[in-house]
C-alpha atoms as a PDB file:
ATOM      1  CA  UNK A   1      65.439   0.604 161.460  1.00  0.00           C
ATOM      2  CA  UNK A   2      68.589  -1.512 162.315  1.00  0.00           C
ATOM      3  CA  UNK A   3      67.732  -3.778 165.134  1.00  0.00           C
ATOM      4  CA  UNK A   4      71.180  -4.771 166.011  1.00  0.00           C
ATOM      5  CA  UNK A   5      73.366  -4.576 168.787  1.00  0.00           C
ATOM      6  CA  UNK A   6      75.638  -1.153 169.577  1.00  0.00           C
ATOM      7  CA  UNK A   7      79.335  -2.289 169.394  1.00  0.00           C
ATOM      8  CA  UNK A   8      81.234   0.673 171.845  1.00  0.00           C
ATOM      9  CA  UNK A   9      84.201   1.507 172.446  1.00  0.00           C
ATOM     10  CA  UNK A  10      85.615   2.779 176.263  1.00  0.00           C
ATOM     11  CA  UNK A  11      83.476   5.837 175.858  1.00  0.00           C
ATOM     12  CA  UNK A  12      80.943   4.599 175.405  1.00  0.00           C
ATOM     13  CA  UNK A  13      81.072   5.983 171.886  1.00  0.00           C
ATOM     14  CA  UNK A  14      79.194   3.712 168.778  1.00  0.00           C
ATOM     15  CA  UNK A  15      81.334   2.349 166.768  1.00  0.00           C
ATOM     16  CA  UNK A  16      79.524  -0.210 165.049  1.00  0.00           C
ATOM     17  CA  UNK A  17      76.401  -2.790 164.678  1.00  0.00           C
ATOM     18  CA  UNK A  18      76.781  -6.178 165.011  1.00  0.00           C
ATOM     19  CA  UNK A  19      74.497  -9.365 165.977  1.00  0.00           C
ATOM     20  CA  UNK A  20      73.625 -10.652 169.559  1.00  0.00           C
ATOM     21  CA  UNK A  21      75.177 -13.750 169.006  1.00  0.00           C
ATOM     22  CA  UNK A  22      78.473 -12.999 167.568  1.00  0.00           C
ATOM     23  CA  UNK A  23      79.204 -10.523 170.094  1.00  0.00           C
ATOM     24  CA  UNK A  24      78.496 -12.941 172.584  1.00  0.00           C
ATOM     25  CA  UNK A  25      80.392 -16.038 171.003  1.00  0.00           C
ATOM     26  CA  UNK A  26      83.464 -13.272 170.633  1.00  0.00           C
ATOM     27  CA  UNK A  27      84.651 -10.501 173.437  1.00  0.00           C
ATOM     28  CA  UNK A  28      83.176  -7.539 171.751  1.00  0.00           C
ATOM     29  CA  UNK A  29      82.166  -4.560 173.816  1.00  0.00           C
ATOM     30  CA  UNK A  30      78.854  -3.711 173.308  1.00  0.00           C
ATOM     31  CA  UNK A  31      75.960  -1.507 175.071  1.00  0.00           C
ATOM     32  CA  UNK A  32      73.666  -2.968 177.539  1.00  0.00           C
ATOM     33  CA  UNK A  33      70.968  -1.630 180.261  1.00  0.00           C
ATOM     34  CA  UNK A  34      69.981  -3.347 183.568  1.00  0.00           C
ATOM     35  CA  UNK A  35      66.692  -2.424 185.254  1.00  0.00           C
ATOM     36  CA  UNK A  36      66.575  -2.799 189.063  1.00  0.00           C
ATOM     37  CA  UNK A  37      63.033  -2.789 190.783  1.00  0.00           C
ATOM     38  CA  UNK A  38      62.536  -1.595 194.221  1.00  0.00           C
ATOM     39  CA  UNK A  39      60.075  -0.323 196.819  1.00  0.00           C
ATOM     40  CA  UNK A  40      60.159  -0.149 200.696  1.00  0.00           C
ATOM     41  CA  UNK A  41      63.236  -1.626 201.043  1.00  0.00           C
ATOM     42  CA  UNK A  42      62.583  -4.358 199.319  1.00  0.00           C
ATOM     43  CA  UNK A  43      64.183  -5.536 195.915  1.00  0.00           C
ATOM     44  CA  UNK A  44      62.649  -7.005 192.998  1.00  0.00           C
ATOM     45  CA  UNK A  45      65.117  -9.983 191.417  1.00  0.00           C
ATOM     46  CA  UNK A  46      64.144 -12.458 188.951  1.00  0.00           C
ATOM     47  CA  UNK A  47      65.727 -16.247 188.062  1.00  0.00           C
ATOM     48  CA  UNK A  48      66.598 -16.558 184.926  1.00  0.00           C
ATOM     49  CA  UNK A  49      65.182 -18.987 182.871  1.00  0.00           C
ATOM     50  CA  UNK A  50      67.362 -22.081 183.118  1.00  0.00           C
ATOM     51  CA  UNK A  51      67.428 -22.384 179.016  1.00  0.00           C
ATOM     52  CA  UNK A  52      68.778 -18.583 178.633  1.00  0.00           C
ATOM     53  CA  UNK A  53      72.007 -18.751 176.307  1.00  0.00           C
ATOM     54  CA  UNK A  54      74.080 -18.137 179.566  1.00  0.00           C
ATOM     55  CA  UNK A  55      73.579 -17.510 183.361  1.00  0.00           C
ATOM     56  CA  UNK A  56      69.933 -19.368 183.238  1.00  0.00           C
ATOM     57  CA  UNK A  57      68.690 -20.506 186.667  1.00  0.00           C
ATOM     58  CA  UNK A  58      70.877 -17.372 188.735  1.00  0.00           C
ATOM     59  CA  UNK A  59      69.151 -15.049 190.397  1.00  0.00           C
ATOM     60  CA  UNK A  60      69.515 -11.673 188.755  1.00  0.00           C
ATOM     61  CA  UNK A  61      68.470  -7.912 188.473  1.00  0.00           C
ATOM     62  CA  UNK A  62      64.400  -7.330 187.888  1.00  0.00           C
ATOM     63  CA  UNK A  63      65.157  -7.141 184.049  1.00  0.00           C
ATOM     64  CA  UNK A  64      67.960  -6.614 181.450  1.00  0.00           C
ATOM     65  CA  UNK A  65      68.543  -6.744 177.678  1.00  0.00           C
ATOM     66  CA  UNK A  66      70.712  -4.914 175.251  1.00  0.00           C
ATOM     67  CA  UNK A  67      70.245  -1.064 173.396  1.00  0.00           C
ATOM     68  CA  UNK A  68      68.955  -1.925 169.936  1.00  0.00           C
ATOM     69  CA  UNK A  69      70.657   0.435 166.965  1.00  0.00           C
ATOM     70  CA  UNK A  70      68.596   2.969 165.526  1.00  0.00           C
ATOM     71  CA  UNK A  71      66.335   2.917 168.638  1.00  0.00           C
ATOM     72  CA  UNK A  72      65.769   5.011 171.895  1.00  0.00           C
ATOM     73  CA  UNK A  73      67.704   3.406 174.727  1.00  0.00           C
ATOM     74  CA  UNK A  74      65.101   4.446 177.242  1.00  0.00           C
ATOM     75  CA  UNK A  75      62.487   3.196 174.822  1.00  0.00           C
ATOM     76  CA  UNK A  76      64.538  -0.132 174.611  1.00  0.00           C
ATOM     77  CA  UNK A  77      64.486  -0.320 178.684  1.00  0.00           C
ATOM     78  CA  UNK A  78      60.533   0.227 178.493  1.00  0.00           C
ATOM     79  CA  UNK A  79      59.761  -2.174 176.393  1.00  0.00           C
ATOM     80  CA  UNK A  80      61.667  -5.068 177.758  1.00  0.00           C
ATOM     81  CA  UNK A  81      60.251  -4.073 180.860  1.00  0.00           C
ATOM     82  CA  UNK A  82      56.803  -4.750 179.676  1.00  0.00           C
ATOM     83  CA  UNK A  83      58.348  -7.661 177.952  1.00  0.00           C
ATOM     84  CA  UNK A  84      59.515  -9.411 180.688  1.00  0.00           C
ATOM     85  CA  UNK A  85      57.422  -8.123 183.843  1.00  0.00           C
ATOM     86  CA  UNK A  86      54.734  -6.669 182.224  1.00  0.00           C
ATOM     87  CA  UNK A  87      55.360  -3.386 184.142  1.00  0.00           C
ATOM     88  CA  UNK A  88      54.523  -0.367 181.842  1.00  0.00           C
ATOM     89  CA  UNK A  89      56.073   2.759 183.640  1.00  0.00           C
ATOM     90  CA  UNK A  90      59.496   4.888 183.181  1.00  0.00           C
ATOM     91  CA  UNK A  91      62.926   4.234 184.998  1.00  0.00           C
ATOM     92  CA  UNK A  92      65.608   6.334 185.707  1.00  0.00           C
ATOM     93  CA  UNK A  93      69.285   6.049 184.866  1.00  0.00           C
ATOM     94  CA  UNK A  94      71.732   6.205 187.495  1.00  0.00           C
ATOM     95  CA  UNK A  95      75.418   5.488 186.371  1.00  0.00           C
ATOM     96  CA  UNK A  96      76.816   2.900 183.714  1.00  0.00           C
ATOM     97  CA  UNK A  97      80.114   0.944 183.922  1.00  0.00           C
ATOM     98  CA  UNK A  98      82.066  -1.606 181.604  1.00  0.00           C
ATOM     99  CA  UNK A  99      82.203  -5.937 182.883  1.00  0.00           C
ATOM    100  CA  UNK A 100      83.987  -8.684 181.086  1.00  0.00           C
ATOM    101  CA  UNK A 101      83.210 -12.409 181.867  1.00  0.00           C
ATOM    102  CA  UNK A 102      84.441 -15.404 180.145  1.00  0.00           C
ATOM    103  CA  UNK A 103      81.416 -18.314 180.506  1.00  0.00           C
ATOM    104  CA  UNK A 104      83.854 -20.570 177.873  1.00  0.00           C
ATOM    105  CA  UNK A 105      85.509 -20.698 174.605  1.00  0.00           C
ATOM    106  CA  UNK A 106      82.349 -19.221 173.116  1.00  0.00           C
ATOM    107  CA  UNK A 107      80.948 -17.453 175.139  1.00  0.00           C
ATOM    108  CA  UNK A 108      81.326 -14.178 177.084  1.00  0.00           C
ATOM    109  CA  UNK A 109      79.833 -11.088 178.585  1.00  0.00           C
ATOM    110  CA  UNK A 110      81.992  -7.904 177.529  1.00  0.00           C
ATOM    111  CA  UNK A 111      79.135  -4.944 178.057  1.00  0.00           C
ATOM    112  CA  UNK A 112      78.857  -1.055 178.791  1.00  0.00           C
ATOM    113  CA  UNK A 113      76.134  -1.676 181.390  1.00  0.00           C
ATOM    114  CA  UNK A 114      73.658   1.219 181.372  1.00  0.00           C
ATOM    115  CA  UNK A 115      71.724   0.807 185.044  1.00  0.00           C
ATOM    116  CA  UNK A 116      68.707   1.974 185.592  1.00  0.00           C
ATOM    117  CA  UNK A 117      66.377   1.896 188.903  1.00  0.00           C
ATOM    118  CA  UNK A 118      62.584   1.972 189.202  1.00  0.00           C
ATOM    119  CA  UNK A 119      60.259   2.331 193.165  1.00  0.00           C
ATOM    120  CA  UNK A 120      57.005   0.013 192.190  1.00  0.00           C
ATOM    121  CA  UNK A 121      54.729  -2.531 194.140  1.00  0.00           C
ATOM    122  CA  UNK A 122      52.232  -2.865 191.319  1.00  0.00           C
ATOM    123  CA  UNK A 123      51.140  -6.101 189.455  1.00  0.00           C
ATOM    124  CA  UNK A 124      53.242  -8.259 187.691  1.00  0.00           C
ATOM    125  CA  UNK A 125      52.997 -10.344 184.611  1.00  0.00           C
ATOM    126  CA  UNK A 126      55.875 -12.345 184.480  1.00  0.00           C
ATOM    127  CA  UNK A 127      57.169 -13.710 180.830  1.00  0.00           C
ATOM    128  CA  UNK A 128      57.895 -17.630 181.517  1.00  0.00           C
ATOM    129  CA  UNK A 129      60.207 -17.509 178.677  1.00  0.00           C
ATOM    130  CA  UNK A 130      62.712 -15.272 180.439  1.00  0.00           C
ATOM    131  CA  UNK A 131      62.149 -15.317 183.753  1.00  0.00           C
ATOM    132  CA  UNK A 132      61.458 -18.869 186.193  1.00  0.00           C
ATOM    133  CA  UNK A 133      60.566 -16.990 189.206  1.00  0.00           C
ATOM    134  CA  UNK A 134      61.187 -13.639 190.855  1.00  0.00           C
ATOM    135  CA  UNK A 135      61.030 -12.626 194.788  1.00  0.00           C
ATOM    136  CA  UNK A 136      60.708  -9.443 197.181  1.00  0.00           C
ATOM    137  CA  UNK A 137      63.936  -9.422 199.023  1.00  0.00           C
ATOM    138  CA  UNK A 138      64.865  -7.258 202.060  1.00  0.00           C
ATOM    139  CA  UNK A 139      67.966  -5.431 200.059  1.00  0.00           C
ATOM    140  CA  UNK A 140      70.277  -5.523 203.498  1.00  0.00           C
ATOM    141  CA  UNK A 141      69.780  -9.236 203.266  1.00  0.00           C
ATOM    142  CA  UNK A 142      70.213  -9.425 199.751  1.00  0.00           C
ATOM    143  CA  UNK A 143      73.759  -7.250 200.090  1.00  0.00           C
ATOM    144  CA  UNK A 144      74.934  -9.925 202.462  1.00  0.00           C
ATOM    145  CA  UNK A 145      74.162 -12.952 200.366  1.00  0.00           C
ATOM    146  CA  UNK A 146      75.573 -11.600 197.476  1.00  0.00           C
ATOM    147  CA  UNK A 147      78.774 -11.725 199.534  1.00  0.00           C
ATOM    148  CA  UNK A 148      78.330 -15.003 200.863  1.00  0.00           C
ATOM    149  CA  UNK A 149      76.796 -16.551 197.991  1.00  0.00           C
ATOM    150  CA  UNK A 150      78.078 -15.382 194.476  1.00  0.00           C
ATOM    151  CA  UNK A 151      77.697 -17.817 192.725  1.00  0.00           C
ATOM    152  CA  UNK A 152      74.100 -17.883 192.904  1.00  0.00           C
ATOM    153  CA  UNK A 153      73.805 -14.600 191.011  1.00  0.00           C
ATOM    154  CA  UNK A 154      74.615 -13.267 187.857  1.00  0.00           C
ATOM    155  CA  UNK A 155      78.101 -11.756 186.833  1.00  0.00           C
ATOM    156  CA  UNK A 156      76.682  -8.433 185.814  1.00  0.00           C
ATOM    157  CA  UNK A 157      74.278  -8.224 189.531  1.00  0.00           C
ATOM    158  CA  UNK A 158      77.003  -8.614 191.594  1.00  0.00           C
ATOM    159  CA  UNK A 159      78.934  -5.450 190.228  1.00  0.00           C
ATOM    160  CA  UNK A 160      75.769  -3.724 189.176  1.00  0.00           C
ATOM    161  CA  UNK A 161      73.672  -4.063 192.804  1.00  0.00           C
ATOM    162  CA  UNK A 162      76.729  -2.302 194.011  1.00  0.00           C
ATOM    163  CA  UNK A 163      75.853   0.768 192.501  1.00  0.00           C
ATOM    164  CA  UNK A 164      72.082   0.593 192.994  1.00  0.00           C
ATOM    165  CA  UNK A 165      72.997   0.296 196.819  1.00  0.00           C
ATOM    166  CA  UNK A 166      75.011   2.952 197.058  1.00  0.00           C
ATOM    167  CA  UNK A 167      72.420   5.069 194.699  1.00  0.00           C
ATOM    168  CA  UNK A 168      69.547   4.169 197.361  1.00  0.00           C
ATOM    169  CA  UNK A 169      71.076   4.243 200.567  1.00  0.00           C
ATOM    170  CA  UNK A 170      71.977   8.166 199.136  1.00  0.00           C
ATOM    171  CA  UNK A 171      68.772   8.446 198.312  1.00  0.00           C
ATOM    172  CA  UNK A 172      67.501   7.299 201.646  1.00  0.00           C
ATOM    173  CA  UNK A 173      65.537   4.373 199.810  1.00  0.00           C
ATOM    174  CA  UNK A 174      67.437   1.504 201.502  1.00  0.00           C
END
């Protein structure tokens, strides 16, 4: 099995394989998922860890990684999941859309975002190696500071949480 990443084009189409790191240290469009806890109101966000290749130390959504090649996406999302929060249990997909960020020279974020939302209040296990610390926040509070404080959140969250709201509050979840 090819464990690469899925290069896409604007449909979201496969179009190629290539590794994490080039696509990263060039503006490649590639496929992505981000998971977004929740229960009661309440949000689940993590903070990076502040050696992560880019964005470490922001606050962020409860987990996110990349679609391998040759694998199940949802199986992907599961795993890293367990990976990260050690939360076994099964998300659902809500919407995906496209971001571009430019950290430097080297470095950027160009991603077909997969999003994915999951209600839970059980035990955590949280992976040190990805994640520095993660919080229950009220998500009406959390929609305001995201406004008022960008910059302490990841480029991906900010466009991302937009869609979860709107997904919850239509769901009556928020």
């Amino acid at each position: 099995m090819d464990t690469g990443l899925i290069k896409v084009d604007y449909r979201d189409v496969e179009i190629g394989v290539g590794e994490k790191m080039e696509l990263h240290r060039t503006p490649v469009l590639h496929r992505a998922f981000s998971l977004f806890i929740y229960h009661e109101g309440k949000m689940l966000i993590q903070r990076r860890n502040i050696n992560k290749y880019h964005s470490g130390g922001l606050w962020s959504n409860s987990c996110c990684s990349h679609v391998r090649s040759g694998s199940d996406e949802l199986v992907n999302v599961k795993e890293r999941l367990f990976e990260e929060l050690g939360v076994n249990a099964t998300p659902t997909y809500i919407t995906k859309f496209v971001y571009y960020h430019k950290f430097s020279e080297s470095m950027y974020e160009f991603e077909y975002d997969h999003v994915y939302v999951l209600d839970y209040d059980g035990p955590l296990e949280v992976n040190p190696d990805e994640i520095e610390a993660v919080d229950w926040v009220d998500i009406e509070k959390l929609a305001k500071d995201i406004i008022e404080n960008p910059d302490k959140y990841s480029v991906w969250f900010i466009t991302a949480f937009g869609f979860v709201y709107d997904y919850l509050r239509q769901e009556k979840r928020a």
